[in-house]
Protein backbone atom coordinates (compact mmCIF):
# COMPACT_ATOMS: atom_id res chain seq x y z
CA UNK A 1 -22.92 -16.89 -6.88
CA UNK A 2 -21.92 -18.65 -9.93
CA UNK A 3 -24.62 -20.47 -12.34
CA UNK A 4 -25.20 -23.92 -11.73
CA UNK A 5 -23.60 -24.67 -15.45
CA UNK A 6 -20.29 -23.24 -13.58
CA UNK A 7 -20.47 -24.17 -10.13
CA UNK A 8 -17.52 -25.80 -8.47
CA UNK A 9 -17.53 -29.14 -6.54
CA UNK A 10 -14.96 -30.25 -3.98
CA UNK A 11 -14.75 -34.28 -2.90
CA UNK A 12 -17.01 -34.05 0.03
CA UNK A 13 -19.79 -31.63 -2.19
CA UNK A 14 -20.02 -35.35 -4.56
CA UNK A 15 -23.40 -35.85 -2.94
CA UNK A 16 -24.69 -32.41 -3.80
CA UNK A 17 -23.32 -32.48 -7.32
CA UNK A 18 -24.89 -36.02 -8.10
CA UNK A 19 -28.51 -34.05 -7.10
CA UNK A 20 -27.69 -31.03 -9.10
CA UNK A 21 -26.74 -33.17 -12.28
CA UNK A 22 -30.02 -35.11 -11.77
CA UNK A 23 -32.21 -31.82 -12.14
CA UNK A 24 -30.30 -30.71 -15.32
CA UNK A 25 -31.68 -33.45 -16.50
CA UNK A 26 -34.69 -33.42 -15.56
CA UNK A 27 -34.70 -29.75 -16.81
CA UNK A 28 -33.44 -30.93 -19.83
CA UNK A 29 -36.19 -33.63 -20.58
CA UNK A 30 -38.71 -30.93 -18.97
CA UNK A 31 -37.61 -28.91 -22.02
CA UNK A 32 -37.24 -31.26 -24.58
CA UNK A 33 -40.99 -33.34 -23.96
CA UNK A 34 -42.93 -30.08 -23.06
CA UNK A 35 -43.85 -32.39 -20.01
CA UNK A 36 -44.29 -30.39 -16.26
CA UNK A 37 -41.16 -31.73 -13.90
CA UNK A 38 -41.20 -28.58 -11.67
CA UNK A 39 -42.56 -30.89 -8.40
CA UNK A 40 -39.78 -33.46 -9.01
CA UNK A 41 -37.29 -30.47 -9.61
CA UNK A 42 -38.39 -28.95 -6.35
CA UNK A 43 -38.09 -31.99 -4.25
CA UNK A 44 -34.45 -32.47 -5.35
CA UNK A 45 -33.62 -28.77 -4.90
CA UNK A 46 -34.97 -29.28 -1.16
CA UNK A 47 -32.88 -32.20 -1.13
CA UNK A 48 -30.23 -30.02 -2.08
CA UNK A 49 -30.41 -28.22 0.79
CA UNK A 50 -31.01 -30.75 3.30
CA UNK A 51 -27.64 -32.52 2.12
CA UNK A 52 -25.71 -29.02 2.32
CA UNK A 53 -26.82 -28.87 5.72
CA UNK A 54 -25.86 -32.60 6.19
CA UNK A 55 -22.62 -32.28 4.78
CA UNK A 56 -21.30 -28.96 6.90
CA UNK A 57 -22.64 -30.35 9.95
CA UNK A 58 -19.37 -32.27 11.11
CA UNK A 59 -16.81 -31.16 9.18
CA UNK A 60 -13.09 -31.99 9.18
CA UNK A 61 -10.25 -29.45 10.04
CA UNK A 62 -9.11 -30.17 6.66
CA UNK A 63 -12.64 -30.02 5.31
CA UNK A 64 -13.01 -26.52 6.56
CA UNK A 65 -9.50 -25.87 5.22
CA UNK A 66 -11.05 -27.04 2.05
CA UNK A 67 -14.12 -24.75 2.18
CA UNK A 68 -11.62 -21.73 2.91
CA UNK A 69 -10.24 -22.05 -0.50
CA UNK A 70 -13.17 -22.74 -2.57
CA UNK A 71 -12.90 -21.50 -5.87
CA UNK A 72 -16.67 -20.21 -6.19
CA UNK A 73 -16.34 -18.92 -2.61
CA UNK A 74 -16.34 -14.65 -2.15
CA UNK A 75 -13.20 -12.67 -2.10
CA UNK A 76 -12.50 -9.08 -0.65
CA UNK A 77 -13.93 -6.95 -3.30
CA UNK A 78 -17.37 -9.17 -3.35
CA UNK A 79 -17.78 -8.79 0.40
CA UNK A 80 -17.24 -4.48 -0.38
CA UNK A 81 -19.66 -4.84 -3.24
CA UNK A 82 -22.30 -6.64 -1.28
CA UNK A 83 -21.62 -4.95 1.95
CA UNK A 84 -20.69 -1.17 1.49
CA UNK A 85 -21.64 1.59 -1.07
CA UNK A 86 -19.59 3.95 -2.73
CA UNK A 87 -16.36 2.11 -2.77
CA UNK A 88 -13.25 4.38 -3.93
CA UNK A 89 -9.97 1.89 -4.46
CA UNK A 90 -6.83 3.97 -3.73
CA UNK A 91 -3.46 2.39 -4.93
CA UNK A 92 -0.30 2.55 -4.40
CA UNK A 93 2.42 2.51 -1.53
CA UNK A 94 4.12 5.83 -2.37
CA UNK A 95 7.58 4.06 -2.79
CA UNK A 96 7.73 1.37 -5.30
CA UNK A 97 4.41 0.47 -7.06
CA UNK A 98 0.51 -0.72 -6.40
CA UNK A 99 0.23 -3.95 -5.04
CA UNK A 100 -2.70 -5.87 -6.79
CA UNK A 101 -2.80 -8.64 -4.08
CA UNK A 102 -3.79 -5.93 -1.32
CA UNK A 103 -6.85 -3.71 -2.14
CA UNK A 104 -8.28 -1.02 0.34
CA UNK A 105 -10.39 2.37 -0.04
CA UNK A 106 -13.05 4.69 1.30
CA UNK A 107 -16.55 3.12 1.54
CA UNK A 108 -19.88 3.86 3.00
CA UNK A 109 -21.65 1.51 5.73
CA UNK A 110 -24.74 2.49 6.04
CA UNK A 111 -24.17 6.18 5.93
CA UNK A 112 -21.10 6.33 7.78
CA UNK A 113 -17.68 6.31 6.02
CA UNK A 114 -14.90 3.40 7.04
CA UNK A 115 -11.64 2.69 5.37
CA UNK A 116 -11.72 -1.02 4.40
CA UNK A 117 -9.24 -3.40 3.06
CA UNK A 118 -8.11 -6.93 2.10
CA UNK A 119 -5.95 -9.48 0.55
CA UNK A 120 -7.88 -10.12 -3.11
CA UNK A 121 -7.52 -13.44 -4.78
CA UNK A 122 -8.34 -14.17 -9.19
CA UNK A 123 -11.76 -15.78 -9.84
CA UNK A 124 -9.39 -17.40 -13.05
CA UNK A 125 -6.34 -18.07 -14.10
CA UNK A 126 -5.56 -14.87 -15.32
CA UNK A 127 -6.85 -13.03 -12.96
CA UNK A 128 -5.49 -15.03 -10.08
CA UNK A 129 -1.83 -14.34 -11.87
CA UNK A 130 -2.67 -10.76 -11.90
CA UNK A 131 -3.50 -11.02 -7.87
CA UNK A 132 -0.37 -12.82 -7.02
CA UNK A 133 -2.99 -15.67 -5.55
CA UNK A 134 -3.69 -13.26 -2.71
CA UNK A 135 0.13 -12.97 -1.61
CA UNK A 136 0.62 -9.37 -1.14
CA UNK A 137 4.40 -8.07 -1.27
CA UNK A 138 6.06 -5.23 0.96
CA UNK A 139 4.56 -3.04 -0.54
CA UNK A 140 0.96 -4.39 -0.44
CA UNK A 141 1.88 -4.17 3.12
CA UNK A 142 2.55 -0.73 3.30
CA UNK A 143 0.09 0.73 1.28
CA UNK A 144 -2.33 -1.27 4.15
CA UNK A 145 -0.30 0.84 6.71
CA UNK A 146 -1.03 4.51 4.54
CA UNK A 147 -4.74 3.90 4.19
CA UNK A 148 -4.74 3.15 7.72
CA UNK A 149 -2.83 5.92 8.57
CA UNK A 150 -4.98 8.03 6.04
CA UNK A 151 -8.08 6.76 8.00
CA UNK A 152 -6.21 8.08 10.96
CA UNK A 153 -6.29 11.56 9.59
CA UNK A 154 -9.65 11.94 8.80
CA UNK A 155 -10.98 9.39 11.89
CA UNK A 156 -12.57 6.93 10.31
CA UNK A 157 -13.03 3.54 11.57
CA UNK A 158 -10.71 0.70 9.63
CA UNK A 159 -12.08 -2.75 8.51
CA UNK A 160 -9.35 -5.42 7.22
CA UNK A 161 -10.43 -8.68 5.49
CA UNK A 162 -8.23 -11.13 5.86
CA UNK A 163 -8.20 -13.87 2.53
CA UNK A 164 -4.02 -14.92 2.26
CA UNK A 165 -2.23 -17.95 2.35
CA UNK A 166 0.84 -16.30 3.43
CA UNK A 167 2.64 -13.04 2.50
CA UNK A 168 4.84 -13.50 -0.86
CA UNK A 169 7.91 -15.36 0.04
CA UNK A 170 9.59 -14.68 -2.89
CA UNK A 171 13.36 -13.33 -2.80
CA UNK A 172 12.11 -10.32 -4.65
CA UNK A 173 10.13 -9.29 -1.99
CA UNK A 174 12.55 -10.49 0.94
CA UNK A 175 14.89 -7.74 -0.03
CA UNK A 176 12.35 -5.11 0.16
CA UNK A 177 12.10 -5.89 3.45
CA UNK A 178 8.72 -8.23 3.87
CA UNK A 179 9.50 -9.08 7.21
CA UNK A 180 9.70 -5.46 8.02
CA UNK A 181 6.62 -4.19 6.27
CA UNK A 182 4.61 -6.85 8.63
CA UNK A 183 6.34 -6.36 11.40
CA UNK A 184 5.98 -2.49 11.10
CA UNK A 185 2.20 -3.06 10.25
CA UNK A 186 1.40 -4.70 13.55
CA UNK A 187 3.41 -1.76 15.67
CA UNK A 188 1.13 0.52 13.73
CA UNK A 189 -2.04 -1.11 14.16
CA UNK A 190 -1.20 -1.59 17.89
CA UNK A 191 -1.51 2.10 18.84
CA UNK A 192 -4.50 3.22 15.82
CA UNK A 193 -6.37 5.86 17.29
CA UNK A 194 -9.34 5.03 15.09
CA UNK A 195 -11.21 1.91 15.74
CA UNK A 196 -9.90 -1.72 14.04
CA UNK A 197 -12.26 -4.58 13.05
CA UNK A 198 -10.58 -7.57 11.59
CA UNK A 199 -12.38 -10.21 9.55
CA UNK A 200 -11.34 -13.55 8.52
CA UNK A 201 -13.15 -13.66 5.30
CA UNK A 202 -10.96 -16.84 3.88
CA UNK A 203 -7.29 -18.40 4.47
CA UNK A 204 -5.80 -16.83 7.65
CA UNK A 205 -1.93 -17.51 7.65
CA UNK A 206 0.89 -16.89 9.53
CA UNK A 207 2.28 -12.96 9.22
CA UNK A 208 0.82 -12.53 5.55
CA UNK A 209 -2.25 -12.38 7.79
CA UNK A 210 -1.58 -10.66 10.78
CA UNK A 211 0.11 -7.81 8.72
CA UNK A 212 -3.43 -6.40 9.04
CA UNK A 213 -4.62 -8.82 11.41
CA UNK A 214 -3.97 -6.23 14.67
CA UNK A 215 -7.35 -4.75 15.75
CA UNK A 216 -10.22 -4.13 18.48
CA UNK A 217 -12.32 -7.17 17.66
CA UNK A 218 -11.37 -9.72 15.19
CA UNK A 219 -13.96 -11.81 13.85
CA UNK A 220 -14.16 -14.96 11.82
CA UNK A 221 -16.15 -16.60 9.30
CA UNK A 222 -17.44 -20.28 10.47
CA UNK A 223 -15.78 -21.89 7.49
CA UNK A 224 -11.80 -20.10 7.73
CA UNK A 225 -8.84 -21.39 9.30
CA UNK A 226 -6.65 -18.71 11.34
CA UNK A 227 -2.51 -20.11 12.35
CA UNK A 228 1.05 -19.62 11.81
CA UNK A 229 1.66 -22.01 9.06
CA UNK A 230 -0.62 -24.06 6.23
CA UNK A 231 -1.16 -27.50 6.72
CA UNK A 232 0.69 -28.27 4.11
CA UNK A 233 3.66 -26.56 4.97
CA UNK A 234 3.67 -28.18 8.13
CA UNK A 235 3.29 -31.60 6.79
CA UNK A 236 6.04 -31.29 4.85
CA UNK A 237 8.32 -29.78 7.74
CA UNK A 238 7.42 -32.32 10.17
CA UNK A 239 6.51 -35.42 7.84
CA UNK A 240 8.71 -34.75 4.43
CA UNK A 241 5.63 -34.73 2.52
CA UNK A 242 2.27 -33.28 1.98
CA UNK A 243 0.52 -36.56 2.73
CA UNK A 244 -0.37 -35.89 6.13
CA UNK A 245 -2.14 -32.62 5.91
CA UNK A 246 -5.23 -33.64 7.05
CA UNK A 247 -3.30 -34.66 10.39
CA UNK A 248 -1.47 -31.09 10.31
CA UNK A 249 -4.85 -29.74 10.17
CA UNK A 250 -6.34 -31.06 13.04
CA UNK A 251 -3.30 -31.09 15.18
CA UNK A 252 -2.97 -27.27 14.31
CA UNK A 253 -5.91 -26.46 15.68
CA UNK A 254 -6.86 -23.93 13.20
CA UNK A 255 -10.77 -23.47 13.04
CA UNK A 256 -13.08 -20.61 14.21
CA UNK A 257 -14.11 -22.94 17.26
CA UNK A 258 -10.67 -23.73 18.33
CA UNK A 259 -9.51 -19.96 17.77
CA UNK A 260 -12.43 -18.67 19.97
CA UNK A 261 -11.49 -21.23 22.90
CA UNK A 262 -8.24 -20.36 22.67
CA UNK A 263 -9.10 -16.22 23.22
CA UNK A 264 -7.60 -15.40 19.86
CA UNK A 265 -11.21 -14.00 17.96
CA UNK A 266 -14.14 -12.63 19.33
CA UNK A 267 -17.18 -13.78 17.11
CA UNK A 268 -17.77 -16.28 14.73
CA UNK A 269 -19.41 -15.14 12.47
CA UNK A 270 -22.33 -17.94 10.70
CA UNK A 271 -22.35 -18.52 7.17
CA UNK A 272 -24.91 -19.74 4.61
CA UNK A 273 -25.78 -23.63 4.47
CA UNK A 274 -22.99 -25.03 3.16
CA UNK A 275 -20.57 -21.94 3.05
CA UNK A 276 -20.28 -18.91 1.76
CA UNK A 277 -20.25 -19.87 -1.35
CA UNK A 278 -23.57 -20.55 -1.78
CA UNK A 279 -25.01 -17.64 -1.21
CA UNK A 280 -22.72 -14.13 -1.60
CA UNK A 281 -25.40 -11.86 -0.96
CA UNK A 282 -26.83 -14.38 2.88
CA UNK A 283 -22.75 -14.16 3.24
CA UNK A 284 -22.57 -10.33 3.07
CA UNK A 285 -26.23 -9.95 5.10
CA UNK A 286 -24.80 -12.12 7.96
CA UNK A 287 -21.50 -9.99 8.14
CA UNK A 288 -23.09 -6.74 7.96
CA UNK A 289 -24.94 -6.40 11.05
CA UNK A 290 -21.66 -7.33 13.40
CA UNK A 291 -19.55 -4.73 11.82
CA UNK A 292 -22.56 -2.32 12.30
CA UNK A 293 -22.65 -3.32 15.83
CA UNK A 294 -18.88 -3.33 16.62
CA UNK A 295 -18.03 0.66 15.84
CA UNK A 296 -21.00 1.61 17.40
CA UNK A 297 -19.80 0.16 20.18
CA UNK A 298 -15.94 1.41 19.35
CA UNK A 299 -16.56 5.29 18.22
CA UNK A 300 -17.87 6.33 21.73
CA UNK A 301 -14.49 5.46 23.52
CA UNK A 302 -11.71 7.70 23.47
CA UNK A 303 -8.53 7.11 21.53
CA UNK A 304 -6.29 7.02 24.30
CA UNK A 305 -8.57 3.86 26.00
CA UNK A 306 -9.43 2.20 22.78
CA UNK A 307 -5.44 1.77 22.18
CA UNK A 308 -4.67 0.88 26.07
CA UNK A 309 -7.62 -1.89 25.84
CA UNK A 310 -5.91 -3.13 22.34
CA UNK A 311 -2.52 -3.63 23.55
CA UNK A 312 -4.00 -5.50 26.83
CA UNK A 313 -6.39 -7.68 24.51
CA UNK A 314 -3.33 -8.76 22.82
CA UNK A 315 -0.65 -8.92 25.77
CA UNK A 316 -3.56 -11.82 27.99
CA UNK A 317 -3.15 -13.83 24.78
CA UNK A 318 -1.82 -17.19 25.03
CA UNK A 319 -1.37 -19.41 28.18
CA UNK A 320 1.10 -21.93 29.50
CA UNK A 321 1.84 -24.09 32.36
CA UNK A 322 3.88 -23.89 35.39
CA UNK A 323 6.17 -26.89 36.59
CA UNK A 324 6.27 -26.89 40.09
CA UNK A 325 10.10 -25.91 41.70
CA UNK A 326 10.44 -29.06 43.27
CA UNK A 327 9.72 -31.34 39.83
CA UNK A 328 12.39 -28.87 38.05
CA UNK A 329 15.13 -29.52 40.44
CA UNK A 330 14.36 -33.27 40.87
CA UNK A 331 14.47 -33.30 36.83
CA UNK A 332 18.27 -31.26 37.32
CA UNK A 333 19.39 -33.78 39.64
CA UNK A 334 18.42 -36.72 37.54
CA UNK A 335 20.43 -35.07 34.85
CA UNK A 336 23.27 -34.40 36.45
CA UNK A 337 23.22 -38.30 37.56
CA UNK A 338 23.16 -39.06 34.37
């Protein structure tokens, strides 16, 4: 978790940040006087954390969109460093070059060995640059599918983190076949013999994150947002501009809550008081236990049923309703009339 020198604010946190700029200085005079403040400085830490809990408690769409993105809030490689052990990165798709947005490697949870991987955003500038903002390319794609299919080999279960606001939509990566790298990802992940967990660490969108997005259970964080398109995006499709995001947001229906009611995740998964950002290593602990859990319960079944109970978890998705025959051809005849 970054120092409270360095910590990152969004509008909504103004509350929080007004309390944490009134202990520096109290710290400050503290320091300077030689006079005892810790009571007064422990009172407003405890308010602190009454006012995180205050703050998350009804939260937005876009608010949670906003908490998604935080810039202090844990990427891929903090969740392996907090979660696993012995972490070995492998690189490389085997036909062009490494993708830097897409990380993935052999890794130890609690004894057992798992092939995870994720979509890794910059903590600056620079190294956001470096990451492509999380926006893997084809090839970030398919060096997903050859660790999977390297986890295949040896049977090891695969864990994905998903952290992306959309694959890389640049023409670059359009001609080496983006849309076919996904789409050959989900086939693939479909009919895994191993077992899949999928985790929402972040941003969830559209195929950037379903290119590793296919799996047995797929959990999500409290604060992530999990659809086809960015609020953004979609404001500007449907309204011309970005200026009604917020709306997008809520008519999207993109949180944890609305994903679980809708049959598309299995678990939300809590996070600290006030996000994950807060706290990296309460983040990790809460995660930990829940992919623990979930190959336990995975290894035991056989390949062939695992895959068969996949495909059917994914083919009940969705739901619709029927117009009754009668109100269809009443609606024809009308139209004919007219």
């Amino acid at each position: 978790m970054p120092q409270d020198k360095n910590r990152q604010f969004l509008d909504f946190e103004k509350p929080i940040k007004d309390l944490f700029d009134d202990i520096e200085r109290l710290k400050t005079t503290a320091e300077k006087s030689k006079v005892d403040l810790t009571d007064s400085i422990r009172k407003l830490e405890e308010q602190v954390i009454q006012k995180r809990k205050e703050i998350t408690q009804n939260l937005t769409s876009w608010q949670r969109v906003q908490l998604s993105r935080h810039p202090d809030r844990p990427y891929t490689l903090k969740y392996i460093e907090k979660v696993f052990t012995n972490f070995v990165e492998l690189y490389g798709d085997r036909n062009v070059r490494d993708d830097k947005a897409m990380v993935g490697g052999f890794a130890q949870l609690e004894g057992q060995t798992v092939m995870v991987i994720g979509q890794q955003k910059g903590q600056n500038t620079k190294m956001r640059q470096m990451r492509n903002f999380g926006m893997a390319n084809p090839e970030g794609y398919r060096k997903a599918l050859r660790l999977m299919k390297l986890a295949e080999k040896f049977n090891k279960p695969v864990i994905t983190l998903i952290d992306t606001p959309g694959a890389y939509p640049g023409l670059e990566a359009e001609e080496r076949g983006q849309g076919e790298a996904i789409a050959r990802n989900i086939y693939e992940m479909c009919k895994l013999k191993v077992p899949i967990i999928v985790v929402i660490i972040g941003e969830g969108a559209s195929g950037g994150a379903l290119g590793i997005g296919v799996g047995d259970r797929v959990f999500m964080l409290e604060n992530t947002w999990y659809t086809v398109i960015s609020p953004e995006s979609c404001s500007s499709i449907l309204w011309r501009s970005w200026e009604m995001k917020e709306k997008a947001a809520e008519q999207l229906k993109l949180t944890a809550d609305y994903m679980h009611k809708f049959g598309l995740i299995d678990v939300i998964i809590p996070e600290p008081i006030g996000g994950a950002h807060w706290d990296y290593t309460e983040a990790a602990l809460l995660l930990k236990p829940y992919l623990i859990n979930t190959i336990a319960e995975l290894k035991p079944m056989s390949a062939s049923d695992r895959v068969n109970k996949r495909i059917e978890k994914y083919c009940r998705m969705g739901f619709w309703d029927e117009v009754p025959q009668n109100a269809v051809v009443e609606e024809k005849q009308f139209d004919i009339s007219n």
